[in-house]
N, C-alpha and C. Protein backbone atom coordinates (compact mmCIF):
# COMPACT_ATOMS: atom_id res chain seq x y z
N UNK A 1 76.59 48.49 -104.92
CA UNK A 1 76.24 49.55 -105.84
C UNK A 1 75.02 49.15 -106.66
N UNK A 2 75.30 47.93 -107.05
CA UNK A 2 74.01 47.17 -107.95
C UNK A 2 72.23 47.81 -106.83
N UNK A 3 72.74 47.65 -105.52
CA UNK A 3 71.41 47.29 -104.87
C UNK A 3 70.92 49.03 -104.64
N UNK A 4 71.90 49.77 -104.39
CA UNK A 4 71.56 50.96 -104.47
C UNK A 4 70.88 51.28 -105.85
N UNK A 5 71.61 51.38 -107.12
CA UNK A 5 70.78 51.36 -108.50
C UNK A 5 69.54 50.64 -108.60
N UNK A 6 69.19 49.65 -108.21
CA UNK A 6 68.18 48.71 -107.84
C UNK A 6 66.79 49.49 -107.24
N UNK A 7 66.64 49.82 -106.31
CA UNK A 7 66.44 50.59 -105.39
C UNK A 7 66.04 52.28 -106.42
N UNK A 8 67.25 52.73 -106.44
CA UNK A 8 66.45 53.69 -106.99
C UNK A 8 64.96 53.64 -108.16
N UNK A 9 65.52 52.50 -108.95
CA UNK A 9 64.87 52.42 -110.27
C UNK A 9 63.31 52.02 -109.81
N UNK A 10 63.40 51.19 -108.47
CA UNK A 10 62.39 50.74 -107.89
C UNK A 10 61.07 51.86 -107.55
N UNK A 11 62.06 52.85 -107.00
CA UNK A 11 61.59 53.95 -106.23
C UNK A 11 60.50 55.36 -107.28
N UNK A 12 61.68 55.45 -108.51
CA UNK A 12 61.09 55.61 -109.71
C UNK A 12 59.83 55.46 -109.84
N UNK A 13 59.92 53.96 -110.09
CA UNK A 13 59.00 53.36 -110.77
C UNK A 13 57.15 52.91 -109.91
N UNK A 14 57.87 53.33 -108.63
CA UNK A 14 56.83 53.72 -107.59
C UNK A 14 55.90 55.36 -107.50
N UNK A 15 56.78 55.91 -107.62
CA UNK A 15 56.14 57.41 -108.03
C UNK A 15 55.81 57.46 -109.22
N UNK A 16 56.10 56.36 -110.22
CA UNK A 16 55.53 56.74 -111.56
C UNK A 16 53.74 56.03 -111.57
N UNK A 17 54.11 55.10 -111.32
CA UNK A 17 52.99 54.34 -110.82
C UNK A 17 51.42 54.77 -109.44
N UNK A 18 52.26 55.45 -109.05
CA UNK A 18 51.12 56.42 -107.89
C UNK A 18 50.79 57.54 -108.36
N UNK A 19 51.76 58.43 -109.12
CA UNK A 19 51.24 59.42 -109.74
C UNK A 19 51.55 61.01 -108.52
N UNK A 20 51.83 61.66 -108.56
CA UNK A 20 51.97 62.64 -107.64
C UNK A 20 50.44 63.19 -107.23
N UNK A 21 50.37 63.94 -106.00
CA UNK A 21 49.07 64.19 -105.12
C UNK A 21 49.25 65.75 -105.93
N UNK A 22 49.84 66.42 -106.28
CA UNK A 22 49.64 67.74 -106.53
C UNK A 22 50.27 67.95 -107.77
N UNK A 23 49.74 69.56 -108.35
CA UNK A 23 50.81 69.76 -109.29
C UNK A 23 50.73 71.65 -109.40
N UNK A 24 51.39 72.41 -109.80
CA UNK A 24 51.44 73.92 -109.82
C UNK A 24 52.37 74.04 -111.04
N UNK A 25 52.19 75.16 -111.09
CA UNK A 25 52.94 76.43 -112.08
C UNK A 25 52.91 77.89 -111.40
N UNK A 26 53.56 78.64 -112.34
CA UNK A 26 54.19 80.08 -111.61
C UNK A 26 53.09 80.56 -112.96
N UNK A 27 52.33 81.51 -112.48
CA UNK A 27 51.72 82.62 -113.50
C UNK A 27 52.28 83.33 -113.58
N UNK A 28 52.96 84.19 -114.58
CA UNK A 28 53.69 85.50 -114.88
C UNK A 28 53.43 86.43 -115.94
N UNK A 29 53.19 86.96 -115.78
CA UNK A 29 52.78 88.59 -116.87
C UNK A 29 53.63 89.76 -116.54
N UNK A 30 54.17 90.02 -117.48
CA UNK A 30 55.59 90.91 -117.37
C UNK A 30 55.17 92.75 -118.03
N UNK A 31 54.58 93.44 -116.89
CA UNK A 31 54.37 94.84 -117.18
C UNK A 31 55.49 95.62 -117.53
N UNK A 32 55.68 96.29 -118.67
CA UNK A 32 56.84 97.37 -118.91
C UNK A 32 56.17 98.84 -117.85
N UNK A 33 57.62 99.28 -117.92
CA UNK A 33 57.08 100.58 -117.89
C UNK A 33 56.87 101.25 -119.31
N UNK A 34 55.62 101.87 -118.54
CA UNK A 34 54.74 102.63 -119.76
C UNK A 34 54.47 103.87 -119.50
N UNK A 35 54.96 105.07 -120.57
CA UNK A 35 55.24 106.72 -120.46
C UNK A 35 54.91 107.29 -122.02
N UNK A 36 53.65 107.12 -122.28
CA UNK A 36 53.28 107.55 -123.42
C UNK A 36 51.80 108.82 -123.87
N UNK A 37 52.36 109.33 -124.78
CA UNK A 37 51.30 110.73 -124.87
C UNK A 37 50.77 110.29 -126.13
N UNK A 38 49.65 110.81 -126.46
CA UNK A 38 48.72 110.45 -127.76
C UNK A 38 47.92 112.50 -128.34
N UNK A 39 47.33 112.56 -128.81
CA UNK A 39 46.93 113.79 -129.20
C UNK A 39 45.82 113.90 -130.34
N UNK A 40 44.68 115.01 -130.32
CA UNK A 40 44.27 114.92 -131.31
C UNK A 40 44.78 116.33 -132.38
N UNK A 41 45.67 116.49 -132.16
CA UNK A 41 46.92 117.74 -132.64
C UNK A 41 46.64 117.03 -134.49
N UNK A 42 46.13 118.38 -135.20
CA UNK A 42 46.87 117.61 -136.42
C UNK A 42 48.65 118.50 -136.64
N UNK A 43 48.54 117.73 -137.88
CA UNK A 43 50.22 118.71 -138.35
C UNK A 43 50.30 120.31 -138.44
N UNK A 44 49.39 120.60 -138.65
CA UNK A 44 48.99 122.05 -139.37
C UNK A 44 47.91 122.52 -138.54
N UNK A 45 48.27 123.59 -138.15
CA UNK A 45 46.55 124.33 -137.46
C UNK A 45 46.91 125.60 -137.83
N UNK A 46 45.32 126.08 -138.80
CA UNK A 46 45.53 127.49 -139.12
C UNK A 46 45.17 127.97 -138.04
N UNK A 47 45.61 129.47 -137.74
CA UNK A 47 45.55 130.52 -136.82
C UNK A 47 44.79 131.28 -137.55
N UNK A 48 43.08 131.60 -137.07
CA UNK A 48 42.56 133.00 -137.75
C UNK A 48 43.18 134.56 -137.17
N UNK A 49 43.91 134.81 -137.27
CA UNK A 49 44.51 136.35 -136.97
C UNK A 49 43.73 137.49 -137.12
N UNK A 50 42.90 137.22 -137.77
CA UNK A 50 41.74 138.24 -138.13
C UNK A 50 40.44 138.31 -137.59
N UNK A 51 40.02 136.85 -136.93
CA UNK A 51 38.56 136.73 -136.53
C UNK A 51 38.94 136.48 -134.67
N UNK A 52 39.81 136.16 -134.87
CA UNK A 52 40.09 135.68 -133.33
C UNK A 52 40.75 136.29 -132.54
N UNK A 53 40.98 135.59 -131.20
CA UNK A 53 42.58 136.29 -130.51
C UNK A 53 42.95 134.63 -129.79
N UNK A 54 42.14 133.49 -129.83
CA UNK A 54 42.97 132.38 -129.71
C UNK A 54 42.11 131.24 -130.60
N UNK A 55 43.40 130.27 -130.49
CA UNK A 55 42.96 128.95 -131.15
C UNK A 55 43.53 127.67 -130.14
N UNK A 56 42.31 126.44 -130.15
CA UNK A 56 42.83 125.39 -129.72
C UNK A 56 43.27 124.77 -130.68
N UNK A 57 44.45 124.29 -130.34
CA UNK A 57 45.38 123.35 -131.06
C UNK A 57 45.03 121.63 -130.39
N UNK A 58 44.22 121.23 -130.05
CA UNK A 58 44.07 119.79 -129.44
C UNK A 58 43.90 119.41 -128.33
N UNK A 59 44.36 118.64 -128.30
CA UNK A 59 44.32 118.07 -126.32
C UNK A 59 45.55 116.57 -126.63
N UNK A 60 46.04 116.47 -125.32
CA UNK A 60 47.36 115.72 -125.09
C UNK A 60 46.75 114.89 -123.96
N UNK A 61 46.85 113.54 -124.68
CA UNK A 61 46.48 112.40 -123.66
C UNK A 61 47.63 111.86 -123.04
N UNK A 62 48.10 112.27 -121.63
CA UNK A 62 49.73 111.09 -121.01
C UNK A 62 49.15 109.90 -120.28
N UNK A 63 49.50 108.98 -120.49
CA UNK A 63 49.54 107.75 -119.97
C UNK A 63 50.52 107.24 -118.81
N UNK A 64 50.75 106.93 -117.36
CA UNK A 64 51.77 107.04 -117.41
C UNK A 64 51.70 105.39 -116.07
N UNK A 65 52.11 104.83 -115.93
CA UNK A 65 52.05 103.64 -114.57
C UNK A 65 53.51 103.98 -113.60
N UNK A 66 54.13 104.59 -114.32
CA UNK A 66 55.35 104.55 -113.17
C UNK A 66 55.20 105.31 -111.85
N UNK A 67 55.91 104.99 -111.06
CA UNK A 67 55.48 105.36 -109.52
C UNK A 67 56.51 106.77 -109.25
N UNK A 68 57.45 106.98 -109.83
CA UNK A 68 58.21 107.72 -109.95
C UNK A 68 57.99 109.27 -110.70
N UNK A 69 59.04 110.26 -110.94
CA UNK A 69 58.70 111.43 -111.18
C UNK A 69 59.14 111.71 -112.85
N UNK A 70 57.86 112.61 -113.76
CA UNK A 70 58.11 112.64 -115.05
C UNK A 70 57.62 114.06 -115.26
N UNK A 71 58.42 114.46 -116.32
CA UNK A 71 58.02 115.67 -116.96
C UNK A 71 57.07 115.62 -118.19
N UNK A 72 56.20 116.71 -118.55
CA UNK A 72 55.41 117.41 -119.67
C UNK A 72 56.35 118.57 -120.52
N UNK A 73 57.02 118.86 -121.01
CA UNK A 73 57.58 119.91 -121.47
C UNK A 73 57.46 120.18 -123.02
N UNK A 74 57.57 121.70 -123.20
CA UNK A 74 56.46 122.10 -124.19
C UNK A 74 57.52 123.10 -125.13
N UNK A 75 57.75 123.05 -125.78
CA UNK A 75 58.75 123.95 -126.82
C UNK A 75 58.40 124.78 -127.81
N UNK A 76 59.11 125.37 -127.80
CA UNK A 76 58.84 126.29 -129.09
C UNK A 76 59.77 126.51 -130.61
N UNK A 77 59.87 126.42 -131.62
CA UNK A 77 60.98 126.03 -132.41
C UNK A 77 61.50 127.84 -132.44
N UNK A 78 60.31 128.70 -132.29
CA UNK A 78 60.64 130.11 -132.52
C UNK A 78 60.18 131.20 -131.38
N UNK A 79 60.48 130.24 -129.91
CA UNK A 79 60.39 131.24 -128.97
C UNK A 79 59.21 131.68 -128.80
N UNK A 80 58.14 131.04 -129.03
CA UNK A 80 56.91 131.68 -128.99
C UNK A 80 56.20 133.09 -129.99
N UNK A 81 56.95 132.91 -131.45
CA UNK A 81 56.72 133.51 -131.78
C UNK A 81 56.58 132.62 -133.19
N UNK A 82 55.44 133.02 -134.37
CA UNK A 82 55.65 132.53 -135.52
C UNK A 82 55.78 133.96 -136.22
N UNK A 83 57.18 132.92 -137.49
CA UNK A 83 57.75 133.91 -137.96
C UNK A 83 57.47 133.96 -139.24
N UNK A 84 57.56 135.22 -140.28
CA UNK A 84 56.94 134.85 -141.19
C UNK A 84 58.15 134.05 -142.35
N UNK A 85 58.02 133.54 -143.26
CA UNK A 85 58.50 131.79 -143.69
C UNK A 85 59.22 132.82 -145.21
N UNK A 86 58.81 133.91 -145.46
CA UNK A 86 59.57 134.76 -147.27
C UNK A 86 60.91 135.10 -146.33
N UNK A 87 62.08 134.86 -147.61
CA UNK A 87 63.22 135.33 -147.80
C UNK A 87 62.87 137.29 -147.31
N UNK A 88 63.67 137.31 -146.61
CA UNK A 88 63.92 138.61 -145.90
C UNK A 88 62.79 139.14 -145.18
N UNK A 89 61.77 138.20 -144.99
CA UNK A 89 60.94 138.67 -143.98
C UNK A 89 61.15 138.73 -142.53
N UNK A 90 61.62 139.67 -141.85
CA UNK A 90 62.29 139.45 -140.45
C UNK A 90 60.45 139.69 -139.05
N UNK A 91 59.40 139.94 -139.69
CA UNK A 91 58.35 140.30 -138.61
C UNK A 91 58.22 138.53 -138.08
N UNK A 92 57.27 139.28 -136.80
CA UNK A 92 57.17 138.03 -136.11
C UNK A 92 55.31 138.38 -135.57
N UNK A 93 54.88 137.35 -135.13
CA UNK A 93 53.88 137.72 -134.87
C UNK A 93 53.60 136.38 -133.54
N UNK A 94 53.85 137.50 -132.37
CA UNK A 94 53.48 136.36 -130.89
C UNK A 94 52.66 136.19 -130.44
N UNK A 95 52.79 135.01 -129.73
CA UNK A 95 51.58 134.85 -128.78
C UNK A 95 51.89 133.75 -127.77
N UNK A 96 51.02 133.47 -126.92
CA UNK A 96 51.53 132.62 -125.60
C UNK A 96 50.94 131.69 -125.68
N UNK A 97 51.04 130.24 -124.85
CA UNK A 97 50.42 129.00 -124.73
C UNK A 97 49.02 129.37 -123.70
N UNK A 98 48.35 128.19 -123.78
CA UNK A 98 47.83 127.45 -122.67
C UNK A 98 47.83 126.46 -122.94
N UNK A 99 47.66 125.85 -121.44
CA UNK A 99 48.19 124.40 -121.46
C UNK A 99 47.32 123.51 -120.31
N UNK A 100 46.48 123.33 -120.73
CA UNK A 100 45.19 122.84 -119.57
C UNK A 100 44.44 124.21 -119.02
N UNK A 101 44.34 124.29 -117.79
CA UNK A 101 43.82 125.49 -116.91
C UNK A 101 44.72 126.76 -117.00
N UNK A 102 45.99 126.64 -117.41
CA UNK A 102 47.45 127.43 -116.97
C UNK A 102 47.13 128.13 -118.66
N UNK A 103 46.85 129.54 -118.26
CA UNK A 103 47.41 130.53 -119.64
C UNK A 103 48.44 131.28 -119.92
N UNK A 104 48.97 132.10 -120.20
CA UNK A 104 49.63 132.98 -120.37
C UNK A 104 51.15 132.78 -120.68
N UNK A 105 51.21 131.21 -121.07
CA UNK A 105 52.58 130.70 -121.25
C UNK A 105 53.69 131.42 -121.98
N UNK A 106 54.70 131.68 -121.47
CA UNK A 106 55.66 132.64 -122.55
C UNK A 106 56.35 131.33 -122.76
N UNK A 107 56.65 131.42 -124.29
CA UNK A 107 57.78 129.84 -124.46
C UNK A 107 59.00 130.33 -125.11
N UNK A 108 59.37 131.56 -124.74
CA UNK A 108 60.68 131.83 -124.76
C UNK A 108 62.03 130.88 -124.03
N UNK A 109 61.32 130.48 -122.92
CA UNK A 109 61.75 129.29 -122.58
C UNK A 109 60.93 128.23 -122.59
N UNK A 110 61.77 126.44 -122.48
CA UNK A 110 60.97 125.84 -122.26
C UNK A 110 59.63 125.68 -121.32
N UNK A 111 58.58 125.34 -121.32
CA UNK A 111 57.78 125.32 -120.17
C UNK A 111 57.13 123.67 -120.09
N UNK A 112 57.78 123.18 -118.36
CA UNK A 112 57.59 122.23 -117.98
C UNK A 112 56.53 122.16 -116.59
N UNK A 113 55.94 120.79 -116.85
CA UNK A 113 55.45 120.09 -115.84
C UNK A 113 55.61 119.11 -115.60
N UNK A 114 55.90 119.49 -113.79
CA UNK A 114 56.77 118.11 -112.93
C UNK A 114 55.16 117.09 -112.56
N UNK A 115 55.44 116.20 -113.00
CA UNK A 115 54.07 114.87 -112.64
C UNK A 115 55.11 113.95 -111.90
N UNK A 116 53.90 113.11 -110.99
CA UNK A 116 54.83 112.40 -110.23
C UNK A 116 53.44 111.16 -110.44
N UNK A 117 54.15 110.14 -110.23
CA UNK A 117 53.09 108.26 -110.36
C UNK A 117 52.60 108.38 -111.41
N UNK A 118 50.94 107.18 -110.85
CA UNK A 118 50.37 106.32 -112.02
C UNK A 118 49.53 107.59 -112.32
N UNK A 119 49.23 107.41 -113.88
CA UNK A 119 47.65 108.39 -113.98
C UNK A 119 46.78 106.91 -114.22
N UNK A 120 45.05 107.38 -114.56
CA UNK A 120 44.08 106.79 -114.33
C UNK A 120 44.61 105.95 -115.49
N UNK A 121 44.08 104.77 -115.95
CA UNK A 121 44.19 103.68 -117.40
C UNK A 121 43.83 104.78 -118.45
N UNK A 122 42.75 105.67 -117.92
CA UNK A 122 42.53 106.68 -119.21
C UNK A 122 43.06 107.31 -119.42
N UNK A 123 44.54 107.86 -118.77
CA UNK A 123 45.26 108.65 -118.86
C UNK A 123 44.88 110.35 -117.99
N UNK A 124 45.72 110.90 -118.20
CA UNK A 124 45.50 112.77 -117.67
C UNK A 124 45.61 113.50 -119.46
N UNK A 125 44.24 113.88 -119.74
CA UNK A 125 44.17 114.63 -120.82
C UNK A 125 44.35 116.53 -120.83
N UNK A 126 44.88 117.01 -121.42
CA UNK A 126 45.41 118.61 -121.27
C UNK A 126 44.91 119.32 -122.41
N UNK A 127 44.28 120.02 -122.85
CA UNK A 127 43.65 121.07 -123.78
C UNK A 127 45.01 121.76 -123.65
N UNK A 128 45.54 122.27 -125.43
CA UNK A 128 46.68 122.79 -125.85
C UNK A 128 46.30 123.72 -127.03
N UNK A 129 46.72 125.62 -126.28
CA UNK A 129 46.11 126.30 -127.45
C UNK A 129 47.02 127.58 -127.30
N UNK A 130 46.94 128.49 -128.38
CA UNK A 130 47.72 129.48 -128.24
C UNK A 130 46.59 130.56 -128.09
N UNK A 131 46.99 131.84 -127.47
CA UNK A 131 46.27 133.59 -127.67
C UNK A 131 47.18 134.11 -128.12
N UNK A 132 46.41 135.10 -128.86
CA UNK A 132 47.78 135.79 -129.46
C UNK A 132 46.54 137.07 -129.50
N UNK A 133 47.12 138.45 -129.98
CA UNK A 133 46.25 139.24 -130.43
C UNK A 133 45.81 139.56 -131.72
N UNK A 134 44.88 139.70 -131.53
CA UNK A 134 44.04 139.87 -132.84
C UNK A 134 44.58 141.13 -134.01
N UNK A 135 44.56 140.63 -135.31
CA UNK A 135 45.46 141.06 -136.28
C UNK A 135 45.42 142.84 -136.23
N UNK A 136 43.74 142.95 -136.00
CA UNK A 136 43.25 144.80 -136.36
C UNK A 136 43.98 145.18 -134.63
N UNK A 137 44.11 144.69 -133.78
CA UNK A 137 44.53 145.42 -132.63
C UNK A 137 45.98 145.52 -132.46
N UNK A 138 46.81 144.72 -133.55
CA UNK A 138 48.36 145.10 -133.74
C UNK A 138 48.80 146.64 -133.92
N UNK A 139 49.54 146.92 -133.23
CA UNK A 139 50.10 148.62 -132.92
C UNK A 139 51.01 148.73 -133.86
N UNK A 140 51.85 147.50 -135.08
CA UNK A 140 51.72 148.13 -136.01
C UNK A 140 51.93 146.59 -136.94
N UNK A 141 50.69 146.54 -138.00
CA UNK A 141 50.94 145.42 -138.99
C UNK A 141 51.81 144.70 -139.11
N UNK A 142 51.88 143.45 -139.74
CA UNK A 142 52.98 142.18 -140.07
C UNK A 142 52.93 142.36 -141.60
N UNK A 143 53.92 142.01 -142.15
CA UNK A 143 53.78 141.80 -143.39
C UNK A 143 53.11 140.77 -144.45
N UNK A 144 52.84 141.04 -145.27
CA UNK A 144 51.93 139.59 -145.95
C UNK A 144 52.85 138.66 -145.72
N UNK A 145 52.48 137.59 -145.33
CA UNK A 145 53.45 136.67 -145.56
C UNK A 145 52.48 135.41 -144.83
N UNK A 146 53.11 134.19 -144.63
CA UNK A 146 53.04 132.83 -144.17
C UNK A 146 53.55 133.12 -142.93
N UNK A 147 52.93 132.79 -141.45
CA UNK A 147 53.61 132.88 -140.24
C UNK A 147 53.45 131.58 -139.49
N UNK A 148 54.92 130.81 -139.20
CA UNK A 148 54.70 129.62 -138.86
C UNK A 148 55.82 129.70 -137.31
N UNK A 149 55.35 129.02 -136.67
CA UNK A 149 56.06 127.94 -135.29
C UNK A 149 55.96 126.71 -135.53
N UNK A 150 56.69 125.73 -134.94
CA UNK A 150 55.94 124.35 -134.19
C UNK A 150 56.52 124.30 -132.83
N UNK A 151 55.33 124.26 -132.21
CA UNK A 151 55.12 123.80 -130.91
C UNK A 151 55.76 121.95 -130.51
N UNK A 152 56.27 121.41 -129.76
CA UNK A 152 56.70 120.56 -129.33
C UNK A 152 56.68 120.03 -128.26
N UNK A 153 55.31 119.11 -128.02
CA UNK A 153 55.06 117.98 -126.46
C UNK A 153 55.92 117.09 -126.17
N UNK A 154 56.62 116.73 -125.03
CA UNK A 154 57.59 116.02 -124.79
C UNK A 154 57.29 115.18 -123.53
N UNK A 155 56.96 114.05 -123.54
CA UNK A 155 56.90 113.85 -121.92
C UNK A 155 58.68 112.27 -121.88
N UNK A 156 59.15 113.05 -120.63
CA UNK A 156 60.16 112.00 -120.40
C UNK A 156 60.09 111.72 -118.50
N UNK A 157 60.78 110.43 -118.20
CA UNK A 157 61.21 110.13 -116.95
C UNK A 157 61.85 111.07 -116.63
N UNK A 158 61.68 111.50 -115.27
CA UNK A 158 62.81 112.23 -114.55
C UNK A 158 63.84 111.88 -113.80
């Protein structure tokens, strides 16, 4: 047993002494998945009702690396309609999305888009705006009041 212990320590002390011919490591960099939207949306966008018949509300930057399938989906808190905000004011005053190239959005329901993989590092950017009609061509007036929605971008995995 001695000569076996012997021996090893020998053996040791031989590779310590020569030094090994090579040496490596493992490089590793650990990518998440990444599914994120950015915007230049502020909180508040007035609607001219009077000078106009639409407004852009921003543009929506998605980011996305997964190889798999994700949604864009776009909400409305009031159905596509802003309502006016006084105690017993029941008028509404509508109008529809666009949403990149695509107009005429009714958001009575949700309205989604199916994306599938990577987009570019710069992302897929979308221009986000409402039409509505113009205040003098209403068939019959809104009441004075404050008329509000919020709109709601959502992007999730599918």
């Amino acid at each position: 047993m001695k000569k076996y212990f012997t021996l090893a320590i020998l053996l040791s002390c031989l590779t310590w002494v020569y030094g090994e011919n090579s040496v490596s490591t493992v490089l590793q960099g650990i990518i998440p998945e990444m599914l994120t939207i950015t915007t230049t949306m502020t909180p508040t966008t007035n609607v001219d009702v009077f000078n106009s018949s639409q407004t852009v509300l921003g543009y929506i930057n998605v980011f996305s690396n997964r190889s798999g399938n994700w949604t864009i989906t776009v909400t409305s808190m009031n159905a596509g309609h802003m309502r006016g905000i006084s105690a017993g004011n029941s008028d509404v005053y509508p109008y529809k999305l666009k949403f990149g190239t695509t107009s005429n959005i009714d958001l009575s329901t949700p309205y989604q888009v199916e994306m599938s993989g990577k987009t570019t590092t710069d992302g897929a950017a979308y221009s986000l705006g409402v039409e509505y009609q113009n205040f003098w061509n209403l068939t019959s007036p809104v009441s004075p009041d404050t008329y509000r929605d919020t709109i709601t971008v959502t992007i999730a995995s599918a």
